[in-house]
PDB file of N, CA and C in Angstrom:
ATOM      1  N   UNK A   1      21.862  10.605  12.223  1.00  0.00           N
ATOM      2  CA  UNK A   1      21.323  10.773  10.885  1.00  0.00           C
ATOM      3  C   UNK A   1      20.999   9.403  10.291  1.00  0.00           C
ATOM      4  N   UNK A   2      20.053   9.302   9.809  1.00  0.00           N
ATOM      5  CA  UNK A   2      18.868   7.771   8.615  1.00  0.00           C
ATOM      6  C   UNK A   2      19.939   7.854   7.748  1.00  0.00           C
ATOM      7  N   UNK A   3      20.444   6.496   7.121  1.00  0.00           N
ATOM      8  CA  UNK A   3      20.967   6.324   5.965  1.00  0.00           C
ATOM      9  C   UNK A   3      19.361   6.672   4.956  1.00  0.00           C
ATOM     10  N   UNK A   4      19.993   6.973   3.989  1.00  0.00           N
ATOM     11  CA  UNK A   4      18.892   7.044   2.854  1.00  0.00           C
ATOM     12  C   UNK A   4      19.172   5.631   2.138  1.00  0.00           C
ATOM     13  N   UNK A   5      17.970   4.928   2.163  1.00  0.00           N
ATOM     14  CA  UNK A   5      18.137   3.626   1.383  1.00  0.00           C
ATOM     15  C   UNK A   5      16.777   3.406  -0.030  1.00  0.00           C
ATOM     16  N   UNK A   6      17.281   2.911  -0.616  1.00  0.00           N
ATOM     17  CA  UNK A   6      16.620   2.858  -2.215  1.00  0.00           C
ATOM     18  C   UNK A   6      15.568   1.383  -1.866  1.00  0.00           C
ATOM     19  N   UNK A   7      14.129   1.634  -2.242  1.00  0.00           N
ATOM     20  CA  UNK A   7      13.397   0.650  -1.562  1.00  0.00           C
ATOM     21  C   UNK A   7      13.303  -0.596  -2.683  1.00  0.00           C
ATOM     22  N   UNK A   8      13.892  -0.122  -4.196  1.00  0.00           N
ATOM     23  CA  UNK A   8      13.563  -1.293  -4.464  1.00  0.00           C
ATOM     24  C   UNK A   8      15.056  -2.024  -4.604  1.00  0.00           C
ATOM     25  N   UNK A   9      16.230  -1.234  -4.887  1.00  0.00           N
ATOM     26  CA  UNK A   9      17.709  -2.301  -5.044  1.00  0.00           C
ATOM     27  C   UNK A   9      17.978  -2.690  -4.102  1.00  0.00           C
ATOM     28  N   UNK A  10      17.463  -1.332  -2.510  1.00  0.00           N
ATOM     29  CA  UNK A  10      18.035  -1.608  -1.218  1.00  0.00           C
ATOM     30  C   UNK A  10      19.529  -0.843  -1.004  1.00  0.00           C
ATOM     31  N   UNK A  11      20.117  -0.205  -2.096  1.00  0.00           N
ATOM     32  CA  UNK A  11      21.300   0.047  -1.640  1.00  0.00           C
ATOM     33  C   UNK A  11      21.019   1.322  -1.452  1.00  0.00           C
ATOM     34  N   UNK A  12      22.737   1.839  -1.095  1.00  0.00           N
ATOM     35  CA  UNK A  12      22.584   3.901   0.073  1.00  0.00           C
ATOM     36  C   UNK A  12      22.803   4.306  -1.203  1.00  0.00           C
ATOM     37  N   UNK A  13      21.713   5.182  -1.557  1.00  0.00           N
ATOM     38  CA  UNK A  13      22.166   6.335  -2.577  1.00  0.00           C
ATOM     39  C   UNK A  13      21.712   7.674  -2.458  1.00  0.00           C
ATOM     40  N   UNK A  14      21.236   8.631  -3.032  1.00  0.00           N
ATOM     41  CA  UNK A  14      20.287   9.217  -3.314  1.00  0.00           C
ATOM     42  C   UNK A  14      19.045   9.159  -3.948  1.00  0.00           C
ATOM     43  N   UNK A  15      18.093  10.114  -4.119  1.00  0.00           N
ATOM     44  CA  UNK A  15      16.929  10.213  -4.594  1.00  0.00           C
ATOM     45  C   UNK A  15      15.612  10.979  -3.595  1.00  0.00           C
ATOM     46  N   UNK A  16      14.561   9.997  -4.832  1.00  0.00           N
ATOM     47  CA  UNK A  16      13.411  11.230  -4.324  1.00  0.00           C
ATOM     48  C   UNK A  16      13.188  10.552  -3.235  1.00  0.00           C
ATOM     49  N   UNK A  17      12.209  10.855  -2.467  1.00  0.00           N
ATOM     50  CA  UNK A  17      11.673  10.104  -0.921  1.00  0.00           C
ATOM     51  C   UNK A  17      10.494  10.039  -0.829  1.00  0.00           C
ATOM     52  N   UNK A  18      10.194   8.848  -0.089  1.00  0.00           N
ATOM     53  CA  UNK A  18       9.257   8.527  -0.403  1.00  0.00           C
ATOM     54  C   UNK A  18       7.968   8.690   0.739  1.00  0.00           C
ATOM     55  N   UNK A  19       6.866   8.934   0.755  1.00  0.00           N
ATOM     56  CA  UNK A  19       6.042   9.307   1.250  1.00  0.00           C
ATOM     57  C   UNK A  19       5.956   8.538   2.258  1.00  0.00           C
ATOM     58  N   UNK A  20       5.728   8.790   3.756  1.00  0.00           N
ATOM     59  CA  UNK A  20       5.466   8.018   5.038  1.00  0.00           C
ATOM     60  C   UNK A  20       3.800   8.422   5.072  1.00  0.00           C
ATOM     61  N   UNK A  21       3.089   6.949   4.666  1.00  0.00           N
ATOM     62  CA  UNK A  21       1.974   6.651   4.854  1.00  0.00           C
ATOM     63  C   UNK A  21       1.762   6.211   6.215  1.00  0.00           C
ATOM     64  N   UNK A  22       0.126   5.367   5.771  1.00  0.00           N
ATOM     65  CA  UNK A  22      -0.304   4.995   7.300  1.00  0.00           C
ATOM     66  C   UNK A  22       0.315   3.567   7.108  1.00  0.00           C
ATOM     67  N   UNK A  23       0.162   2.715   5.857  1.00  0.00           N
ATOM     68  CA  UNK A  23       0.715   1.410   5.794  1.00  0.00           C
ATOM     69  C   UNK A  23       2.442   1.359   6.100  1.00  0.00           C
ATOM     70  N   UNK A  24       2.898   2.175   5.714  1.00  0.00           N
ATOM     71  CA  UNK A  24       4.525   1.984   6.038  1.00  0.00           C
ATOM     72  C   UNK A  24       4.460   2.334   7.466  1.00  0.00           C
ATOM     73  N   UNK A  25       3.882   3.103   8.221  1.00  0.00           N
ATOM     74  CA  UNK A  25       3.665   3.794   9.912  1.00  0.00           C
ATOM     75  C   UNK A  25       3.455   2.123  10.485  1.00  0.00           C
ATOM     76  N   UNK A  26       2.451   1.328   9.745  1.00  0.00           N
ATOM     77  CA  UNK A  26       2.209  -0.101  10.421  1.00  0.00           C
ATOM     78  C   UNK A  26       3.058  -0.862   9.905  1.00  0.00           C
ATOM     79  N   UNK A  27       4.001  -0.866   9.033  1.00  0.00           N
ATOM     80  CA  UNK A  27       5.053  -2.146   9.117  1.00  0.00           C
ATOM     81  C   UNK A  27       6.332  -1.468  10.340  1.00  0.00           C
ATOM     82  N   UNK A  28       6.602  -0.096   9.850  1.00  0.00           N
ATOM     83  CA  UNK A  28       7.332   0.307  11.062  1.00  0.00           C
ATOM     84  C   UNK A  28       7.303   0.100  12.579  1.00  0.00           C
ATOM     85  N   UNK A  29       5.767  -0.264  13.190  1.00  0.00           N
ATOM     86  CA  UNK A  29       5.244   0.097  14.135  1.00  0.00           C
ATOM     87  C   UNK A  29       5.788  -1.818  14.689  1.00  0.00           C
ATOM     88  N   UNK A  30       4.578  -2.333  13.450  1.00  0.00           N
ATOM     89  CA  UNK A  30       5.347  -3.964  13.665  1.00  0.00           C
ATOM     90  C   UNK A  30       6.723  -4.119  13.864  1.00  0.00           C
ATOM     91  N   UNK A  31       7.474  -3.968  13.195  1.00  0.00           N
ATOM     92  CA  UNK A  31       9.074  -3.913  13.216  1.00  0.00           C
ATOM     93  C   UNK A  31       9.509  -3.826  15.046  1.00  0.00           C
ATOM     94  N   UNK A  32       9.229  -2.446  15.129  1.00  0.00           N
ATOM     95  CA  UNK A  32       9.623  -1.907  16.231  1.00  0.00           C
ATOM     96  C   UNK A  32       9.286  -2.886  17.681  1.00  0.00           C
ATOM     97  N   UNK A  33       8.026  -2.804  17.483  1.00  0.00           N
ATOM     98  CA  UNK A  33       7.334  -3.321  18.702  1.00  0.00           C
ATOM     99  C   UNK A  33       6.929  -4.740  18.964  1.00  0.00           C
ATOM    100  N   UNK A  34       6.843  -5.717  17.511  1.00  0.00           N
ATOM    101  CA  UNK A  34       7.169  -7.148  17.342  1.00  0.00           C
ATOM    102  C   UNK A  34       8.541  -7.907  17.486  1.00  0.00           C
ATOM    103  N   UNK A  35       8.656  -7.205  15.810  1.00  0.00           N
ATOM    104  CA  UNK A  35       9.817  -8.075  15.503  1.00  0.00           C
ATOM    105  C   UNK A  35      11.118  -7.722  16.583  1.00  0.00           C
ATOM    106  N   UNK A  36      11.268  -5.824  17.205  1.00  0.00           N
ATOM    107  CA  UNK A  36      12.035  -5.534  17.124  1.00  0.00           C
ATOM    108  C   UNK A  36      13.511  -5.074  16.357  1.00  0.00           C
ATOM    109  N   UNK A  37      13.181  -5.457  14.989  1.00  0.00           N
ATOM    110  CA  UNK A  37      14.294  -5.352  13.999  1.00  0.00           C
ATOM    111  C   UNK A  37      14.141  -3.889  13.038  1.00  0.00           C
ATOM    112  N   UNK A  38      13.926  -2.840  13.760  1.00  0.00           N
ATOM    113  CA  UNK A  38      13.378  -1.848  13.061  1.00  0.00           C
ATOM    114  C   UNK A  38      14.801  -1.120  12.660  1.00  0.00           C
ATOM    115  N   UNK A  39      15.303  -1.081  11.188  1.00  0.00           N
ATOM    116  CA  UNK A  39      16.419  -0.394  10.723  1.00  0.00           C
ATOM    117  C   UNK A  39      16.215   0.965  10.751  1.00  0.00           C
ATOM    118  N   UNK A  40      15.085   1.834  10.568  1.00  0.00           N
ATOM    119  CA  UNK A  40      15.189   2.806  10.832  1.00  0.00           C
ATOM    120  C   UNK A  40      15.222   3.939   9.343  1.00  0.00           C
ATOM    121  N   UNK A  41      15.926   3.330   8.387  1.00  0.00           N
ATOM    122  CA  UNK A  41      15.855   3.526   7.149  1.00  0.00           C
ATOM    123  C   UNK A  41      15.178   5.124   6.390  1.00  0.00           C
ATOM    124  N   UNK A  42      15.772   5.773   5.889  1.00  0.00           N
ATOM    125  CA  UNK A  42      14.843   6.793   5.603  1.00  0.00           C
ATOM    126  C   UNK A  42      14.680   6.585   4.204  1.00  0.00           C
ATOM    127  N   UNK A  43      13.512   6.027   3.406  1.00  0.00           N
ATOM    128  CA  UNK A  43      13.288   5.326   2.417  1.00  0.00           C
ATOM    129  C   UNK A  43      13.460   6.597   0.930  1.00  0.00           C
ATOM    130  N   UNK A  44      14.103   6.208  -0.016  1.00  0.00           N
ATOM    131  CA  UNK A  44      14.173   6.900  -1.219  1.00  0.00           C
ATOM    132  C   UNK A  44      13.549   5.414  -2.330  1.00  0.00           C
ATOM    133  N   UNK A  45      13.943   6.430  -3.922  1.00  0.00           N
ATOM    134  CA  UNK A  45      13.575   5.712  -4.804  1.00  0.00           C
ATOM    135  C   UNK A  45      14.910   6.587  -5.606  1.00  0.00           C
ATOM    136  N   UNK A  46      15.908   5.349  -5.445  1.00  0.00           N
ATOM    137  CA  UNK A  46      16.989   6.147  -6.575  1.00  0.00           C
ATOM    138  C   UNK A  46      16.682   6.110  -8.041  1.00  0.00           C
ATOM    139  N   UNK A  47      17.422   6.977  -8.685  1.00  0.00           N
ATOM    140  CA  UNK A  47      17.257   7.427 -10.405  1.00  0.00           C
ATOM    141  C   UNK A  47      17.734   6.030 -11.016  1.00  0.00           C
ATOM    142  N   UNK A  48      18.238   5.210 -10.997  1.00  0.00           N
ATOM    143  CA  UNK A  48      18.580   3.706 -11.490  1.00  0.00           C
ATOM    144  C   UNK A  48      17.405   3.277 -11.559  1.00  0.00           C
ATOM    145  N   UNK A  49      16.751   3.253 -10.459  1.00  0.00           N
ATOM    146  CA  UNK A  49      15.823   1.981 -10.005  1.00  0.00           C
ATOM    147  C   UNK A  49      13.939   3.024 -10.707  1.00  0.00           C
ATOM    148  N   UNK A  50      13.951   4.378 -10.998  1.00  0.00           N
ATOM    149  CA  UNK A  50      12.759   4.905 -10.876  1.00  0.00           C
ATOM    150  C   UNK A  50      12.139   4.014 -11.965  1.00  0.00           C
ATOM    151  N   UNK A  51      12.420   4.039 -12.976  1.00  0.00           N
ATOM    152  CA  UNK A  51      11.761   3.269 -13.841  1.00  0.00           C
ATOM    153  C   UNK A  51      10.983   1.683 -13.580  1.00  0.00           C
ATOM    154  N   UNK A  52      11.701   1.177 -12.582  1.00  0.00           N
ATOM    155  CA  UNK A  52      11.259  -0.448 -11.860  1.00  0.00           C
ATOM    156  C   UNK A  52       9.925  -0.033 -10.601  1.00  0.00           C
ATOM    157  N   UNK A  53      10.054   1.141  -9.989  1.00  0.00           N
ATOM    158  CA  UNK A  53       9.721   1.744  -9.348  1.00  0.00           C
ATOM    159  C   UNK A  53       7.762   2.287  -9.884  1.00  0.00           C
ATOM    160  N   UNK A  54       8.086   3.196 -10.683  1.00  0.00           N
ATOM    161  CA  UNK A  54       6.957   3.629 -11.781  1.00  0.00           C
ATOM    162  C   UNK A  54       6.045   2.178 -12.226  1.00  0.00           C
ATOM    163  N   UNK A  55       6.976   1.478 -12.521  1.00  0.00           N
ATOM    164  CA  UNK A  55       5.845   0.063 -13.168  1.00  0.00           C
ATOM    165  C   UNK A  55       4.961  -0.417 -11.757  1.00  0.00           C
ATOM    166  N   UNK A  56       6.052  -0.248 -10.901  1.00  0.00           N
ATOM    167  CA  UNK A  56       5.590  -1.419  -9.563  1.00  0.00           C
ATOM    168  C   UNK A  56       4.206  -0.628  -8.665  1.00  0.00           C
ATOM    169  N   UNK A  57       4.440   0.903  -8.501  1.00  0.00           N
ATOM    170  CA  UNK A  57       3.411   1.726  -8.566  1.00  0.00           C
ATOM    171  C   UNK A  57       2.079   1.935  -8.986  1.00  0.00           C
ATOM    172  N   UNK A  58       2.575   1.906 -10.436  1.00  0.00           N
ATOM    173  CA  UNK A  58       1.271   1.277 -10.912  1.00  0.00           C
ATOM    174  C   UNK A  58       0.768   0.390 -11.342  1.00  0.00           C
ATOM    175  N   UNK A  59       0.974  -0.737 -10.837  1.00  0.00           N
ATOM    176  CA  UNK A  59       0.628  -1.529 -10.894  1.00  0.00           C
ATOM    177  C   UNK A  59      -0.369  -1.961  -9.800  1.00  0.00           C
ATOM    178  N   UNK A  60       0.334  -1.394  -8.835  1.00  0.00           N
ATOM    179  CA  UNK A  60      -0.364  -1.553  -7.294  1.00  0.00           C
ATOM    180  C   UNK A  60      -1.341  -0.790  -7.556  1.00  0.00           C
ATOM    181  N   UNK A  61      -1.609   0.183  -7.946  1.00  0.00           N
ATOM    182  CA  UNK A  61      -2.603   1.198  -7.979  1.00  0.00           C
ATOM    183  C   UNK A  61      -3.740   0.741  -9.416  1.00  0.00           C
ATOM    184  N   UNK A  62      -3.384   0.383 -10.305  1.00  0.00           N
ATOM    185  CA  UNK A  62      -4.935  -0.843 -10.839  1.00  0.00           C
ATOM    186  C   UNK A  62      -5.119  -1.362 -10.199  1.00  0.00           C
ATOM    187  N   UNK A  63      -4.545  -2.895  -9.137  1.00  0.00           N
ATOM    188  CA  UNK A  63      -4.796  -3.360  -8.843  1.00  0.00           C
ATOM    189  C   UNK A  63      -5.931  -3.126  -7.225  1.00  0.00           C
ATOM    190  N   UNK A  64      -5.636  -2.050  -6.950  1.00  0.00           N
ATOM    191  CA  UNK A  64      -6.244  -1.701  -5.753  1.00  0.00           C
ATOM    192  C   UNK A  64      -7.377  -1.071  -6.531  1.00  0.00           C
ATOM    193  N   UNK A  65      -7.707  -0.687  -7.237  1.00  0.00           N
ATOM    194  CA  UNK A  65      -8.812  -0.168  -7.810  1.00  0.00           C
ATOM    195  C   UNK A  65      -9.834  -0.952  -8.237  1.00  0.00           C
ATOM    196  N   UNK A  66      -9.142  -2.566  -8.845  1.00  0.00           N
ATOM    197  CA  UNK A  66     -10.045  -3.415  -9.447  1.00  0.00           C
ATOM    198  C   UNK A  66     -10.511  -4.459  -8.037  1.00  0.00           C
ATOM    199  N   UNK A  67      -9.749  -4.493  -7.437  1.00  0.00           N
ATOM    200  CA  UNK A  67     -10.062  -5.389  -6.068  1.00  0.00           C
ATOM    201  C   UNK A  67     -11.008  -4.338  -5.504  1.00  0.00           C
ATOM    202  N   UNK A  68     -10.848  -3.416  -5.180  1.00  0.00           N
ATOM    203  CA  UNK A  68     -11.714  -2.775  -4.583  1.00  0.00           C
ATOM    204  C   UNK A  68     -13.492  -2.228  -5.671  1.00  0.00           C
ATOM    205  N   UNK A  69     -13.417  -2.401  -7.031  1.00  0.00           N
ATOM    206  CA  UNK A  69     -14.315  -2.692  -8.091  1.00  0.00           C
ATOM    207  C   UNK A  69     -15.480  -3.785  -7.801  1.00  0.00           C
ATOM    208  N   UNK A  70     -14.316  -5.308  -7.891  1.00  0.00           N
ATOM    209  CA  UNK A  70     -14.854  -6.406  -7.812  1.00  0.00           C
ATOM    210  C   UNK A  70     -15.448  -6.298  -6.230  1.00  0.00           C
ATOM    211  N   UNK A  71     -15.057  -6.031  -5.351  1.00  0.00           N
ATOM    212  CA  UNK A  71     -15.487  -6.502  -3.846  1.00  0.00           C
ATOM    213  C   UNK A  71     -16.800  -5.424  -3.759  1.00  0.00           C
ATOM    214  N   UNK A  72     -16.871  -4.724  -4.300  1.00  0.00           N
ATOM    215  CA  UNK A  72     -18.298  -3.695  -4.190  1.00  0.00           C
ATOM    216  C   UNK A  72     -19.494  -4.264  -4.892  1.00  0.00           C
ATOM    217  N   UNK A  73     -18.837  -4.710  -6.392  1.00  0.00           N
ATOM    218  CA  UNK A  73     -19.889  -5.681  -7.233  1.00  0.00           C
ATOM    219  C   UNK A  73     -20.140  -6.799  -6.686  1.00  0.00           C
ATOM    220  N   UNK A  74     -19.104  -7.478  -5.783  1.00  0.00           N
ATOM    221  CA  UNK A  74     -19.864  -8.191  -5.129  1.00  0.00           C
ATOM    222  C   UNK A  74     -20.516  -8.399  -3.816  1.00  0.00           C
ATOM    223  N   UNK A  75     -20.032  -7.208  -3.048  1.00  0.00           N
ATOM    224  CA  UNK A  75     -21.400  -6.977  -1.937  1.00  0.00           C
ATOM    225  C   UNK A  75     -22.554  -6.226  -2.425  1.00  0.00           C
ATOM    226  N   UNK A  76     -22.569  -5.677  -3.923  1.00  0.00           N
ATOM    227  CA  UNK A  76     -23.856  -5.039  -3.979  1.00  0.00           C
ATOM    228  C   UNK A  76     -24.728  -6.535  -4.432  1.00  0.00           C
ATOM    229  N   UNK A  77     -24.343  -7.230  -5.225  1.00  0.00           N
ATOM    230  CA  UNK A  77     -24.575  -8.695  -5.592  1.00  0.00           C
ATOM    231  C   UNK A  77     -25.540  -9.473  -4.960  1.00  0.00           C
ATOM    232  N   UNK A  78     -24.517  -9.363  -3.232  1.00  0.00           N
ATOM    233  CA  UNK A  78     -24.980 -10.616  -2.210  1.00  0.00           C
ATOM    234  C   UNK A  78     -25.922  -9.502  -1.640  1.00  0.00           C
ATOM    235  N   UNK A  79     -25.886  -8.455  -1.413  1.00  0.00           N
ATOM    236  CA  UNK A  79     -27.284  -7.784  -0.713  1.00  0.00           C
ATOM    237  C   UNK A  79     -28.634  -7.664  -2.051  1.00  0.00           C
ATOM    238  N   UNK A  80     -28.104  -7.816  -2.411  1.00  0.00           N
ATOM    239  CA  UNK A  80     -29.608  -7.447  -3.536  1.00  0.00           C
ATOM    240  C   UNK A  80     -30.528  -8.821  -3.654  1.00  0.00           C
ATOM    241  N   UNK A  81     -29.622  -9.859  -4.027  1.00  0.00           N
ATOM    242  CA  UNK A  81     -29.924 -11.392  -3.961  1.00  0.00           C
ATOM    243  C   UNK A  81     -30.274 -12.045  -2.300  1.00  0.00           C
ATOM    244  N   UNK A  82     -29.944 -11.368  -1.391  1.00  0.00           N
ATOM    245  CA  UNK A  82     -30.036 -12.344   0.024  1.00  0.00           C
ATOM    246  C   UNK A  82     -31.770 -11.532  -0.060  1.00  0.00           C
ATOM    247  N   UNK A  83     -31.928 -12.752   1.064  1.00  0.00           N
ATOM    248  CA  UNK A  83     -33.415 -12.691   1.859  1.00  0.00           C
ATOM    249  C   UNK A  83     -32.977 -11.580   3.504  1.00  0.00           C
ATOM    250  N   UNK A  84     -31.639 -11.862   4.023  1.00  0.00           N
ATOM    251  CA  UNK A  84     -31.238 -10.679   5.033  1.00  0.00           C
ATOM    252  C   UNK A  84     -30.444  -9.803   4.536  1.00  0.00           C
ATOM    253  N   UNK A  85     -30.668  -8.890   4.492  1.00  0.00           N
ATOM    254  CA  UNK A  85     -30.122  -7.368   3.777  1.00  0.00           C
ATOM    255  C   UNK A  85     -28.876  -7.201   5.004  1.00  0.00           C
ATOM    256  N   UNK A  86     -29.313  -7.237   5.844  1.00  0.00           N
ATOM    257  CA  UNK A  86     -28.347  -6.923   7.186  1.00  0.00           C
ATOM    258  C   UNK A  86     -27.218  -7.592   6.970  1.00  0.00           C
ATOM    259  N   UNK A  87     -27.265  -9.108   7.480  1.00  0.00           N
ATOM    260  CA  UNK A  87     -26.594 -10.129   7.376  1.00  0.00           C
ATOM    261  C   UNK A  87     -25.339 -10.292   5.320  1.00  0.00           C
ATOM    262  N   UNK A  88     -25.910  -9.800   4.419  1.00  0.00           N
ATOM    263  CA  UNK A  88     -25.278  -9.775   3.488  1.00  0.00           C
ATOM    264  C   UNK A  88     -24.672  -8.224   3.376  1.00  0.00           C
ATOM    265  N   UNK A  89     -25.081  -7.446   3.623  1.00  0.00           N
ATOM    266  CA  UNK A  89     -24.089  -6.241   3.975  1.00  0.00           C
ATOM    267  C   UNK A  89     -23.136  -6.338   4.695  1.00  0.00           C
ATOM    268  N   UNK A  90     -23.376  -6.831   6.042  1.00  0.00           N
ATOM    269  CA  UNK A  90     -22.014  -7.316   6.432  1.00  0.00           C
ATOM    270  C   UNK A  90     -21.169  -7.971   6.037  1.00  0.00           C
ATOM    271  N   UNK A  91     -21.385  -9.020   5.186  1.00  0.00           N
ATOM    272  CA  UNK A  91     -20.754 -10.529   4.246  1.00  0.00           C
ATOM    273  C   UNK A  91     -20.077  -9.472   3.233  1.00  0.00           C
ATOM    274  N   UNK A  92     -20.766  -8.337   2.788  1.00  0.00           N
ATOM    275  CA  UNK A  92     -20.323  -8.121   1.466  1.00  0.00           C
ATOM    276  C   UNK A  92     -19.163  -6.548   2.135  1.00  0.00           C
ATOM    277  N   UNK A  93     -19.456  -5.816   3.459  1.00  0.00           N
ATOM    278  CA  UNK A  93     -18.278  -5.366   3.870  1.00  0.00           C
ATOM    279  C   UNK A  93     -17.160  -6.529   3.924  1.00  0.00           C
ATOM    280  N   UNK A  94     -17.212  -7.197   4.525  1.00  0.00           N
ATOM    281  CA  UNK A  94     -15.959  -8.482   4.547  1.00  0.00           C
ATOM    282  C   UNK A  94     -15.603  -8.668   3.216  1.00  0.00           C
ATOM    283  N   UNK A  95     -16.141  -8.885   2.264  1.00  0.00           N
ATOM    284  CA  UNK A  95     -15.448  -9.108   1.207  1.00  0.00           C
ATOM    285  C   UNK A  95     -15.037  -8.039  -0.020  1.00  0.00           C
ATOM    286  N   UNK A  96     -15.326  -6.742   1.139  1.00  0.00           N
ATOM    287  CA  UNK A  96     -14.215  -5.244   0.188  1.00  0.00           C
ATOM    288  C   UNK A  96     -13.342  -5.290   1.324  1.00  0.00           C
ATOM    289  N   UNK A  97     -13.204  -5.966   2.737  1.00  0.00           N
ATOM    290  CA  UNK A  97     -12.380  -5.689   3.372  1.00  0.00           C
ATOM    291  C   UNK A  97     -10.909  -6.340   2.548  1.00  0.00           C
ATOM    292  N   UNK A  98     -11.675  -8.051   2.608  1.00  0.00           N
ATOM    293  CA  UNK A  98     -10.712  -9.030   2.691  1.00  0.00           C
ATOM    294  C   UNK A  98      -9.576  -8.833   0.729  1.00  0.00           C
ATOM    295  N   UNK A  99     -10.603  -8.243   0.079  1.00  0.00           N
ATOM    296  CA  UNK A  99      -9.912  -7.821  -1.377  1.00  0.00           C
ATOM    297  C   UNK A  99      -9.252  -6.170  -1.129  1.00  0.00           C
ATOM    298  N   UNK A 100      -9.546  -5.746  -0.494  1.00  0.00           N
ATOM    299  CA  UNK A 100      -8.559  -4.294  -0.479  1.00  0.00           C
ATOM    300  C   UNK A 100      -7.412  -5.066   0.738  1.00  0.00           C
ATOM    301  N   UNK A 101      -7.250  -6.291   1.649  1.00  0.00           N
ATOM    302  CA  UNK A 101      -6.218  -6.706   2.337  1.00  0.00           C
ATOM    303  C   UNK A 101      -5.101  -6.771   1.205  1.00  0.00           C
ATOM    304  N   UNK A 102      -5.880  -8.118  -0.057  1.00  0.00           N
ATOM    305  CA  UNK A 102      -5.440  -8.665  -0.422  1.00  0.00           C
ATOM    306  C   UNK A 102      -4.229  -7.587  -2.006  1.00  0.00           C
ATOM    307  N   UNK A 103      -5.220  -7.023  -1.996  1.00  0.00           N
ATOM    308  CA  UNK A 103      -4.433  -5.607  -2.954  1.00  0.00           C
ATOM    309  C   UNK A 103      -3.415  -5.237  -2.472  1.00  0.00           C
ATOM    310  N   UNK A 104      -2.953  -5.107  -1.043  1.00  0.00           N
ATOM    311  CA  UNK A 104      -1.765  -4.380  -0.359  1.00  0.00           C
ATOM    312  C   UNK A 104      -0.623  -5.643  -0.519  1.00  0.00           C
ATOM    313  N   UNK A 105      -0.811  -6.923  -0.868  1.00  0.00           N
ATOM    314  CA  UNK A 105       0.091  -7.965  -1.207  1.00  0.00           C
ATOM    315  C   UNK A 105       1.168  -7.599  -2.093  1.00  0.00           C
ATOM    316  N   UNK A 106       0.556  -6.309  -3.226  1.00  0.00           N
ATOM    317  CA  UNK A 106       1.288  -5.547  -4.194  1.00  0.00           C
ATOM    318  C   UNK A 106       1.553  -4.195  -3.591  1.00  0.00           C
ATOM    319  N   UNK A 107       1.711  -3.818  -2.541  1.00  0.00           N
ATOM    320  CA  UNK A 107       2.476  -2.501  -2.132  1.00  0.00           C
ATOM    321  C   UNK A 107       3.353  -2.033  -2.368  1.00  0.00           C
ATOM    322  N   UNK A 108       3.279  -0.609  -2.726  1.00  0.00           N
ATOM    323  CA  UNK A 108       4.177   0.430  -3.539  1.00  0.00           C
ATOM    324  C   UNK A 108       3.983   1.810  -2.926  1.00  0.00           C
ATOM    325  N   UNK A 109       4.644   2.106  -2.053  1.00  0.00           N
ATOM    326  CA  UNK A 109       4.701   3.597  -1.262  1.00  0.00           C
ATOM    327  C   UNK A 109       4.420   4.350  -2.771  1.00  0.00           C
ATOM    328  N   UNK A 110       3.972   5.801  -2.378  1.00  0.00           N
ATOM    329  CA  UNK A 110       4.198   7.092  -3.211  1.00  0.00           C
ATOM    330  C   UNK A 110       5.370   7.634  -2.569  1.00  0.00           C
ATOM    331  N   UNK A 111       6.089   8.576  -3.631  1.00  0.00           N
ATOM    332  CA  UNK A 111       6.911   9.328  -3.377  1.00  0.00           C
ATOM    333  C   UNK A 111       6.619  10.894  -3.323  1.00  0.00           C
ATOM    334  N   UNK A 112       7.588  11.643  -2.475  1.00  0.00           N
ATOM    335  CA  UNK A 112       6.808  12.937  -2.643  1.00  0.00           C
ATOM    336  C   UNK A 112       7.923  13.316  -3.922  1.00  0.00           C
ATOM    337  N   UNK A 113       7.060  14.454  -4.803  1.00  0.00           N
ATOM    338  CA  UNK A 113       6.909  14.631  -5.936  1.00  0.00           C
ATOM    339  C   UNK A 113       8.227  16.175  -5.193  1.00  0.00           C
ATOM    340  N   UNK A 114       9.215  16.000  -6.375  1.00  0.00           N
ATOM    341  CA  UNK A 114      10.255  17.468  -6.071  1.00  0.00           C
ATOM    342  C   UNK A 114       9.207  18.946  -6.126  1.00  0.00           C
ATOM    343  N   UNK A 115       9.332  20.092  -5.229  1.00  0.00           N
ATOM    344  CA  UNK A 115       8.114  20.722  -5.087  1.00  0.00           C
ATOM    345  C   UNK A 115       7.295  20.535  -4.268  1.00  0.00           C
ATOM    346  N   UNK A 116       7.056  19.300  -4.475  1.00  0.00           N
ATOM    347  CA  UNK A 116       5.593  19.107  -3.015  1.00  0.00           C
ATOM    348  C   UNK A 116       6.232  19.105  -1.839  1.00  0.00           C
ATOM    349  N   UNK A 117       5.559  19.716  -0.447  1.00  0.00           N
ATOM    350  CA  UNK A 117       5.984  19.250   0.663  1.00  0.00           C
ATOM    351  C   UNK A 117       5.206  18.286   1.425  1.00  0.00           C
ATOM    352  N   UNK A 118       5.527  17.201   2.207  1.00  0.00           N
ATOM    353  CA  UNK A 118       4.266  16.559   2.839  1.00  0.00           C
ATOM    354  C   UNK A 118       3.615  16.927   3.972  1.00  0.00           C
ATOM    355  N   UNK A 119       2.278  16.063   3.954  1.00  0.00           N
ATOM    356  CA  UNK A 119       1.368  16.708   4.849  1.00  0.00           C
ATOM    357  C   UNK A 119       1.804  16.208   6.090  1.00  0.00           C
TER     358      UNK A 119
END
């Protein structure tokens, strides 16, 4: 049996749990198969911590919205302005890639909601 661990104090408690995405599947995957240091952890968000939790959430979630805003305004920008349409579409995919990287710097799993089951 996974200890249940609280992702933002870190300590064993209870709570809600938190959603296994594709980004937590790739730090797990790293862990495992890099680092080797994979705890195994079955991740919650205890009732102490939800409130630290809620801010940090959304926070991540403007922020992925406006990085991903700005990086569109500015590949629509560099294709409208270049002389190669080709060549700046690609420039301007790279730079919604490299700002939706840079958005995940603020990562904040979802939790599944009491009621919901996951997919």
């Amino acid at each position: 049996m996974r200890e249940d661990r609280c992702i933002i104090c870190g300590e064993q408690k209870l709570g809600l749990e938190v959603k296994n995405d594709r980004i937590l599947e790739s730090i797990r995957w790293f862990k495992r198969n890099v680092t080797r240091n994979e705890k195994g952890y079955h991740l919650i968000v205890c009732k102490d911590c939800y409130r630290s939790y809620k801010k940090a959430r959304d926070s991540y979630a403007r922020r992925q919205i406006l990085y991903l805003t700005l990086g569109i305004v500015f590949a629509a920008f560099i294709t409208i302005f270049s002389a190669n349409k080709l060549e700046a579409l690609l420039a301007g995919l790279g730079i919604i890639l490299f700002l939706y990287m840079l958005s995940l710097a603020s990562y904040m799993p979802d939790i599944i909601s009491p009621g919901k089951e996951q997919r």
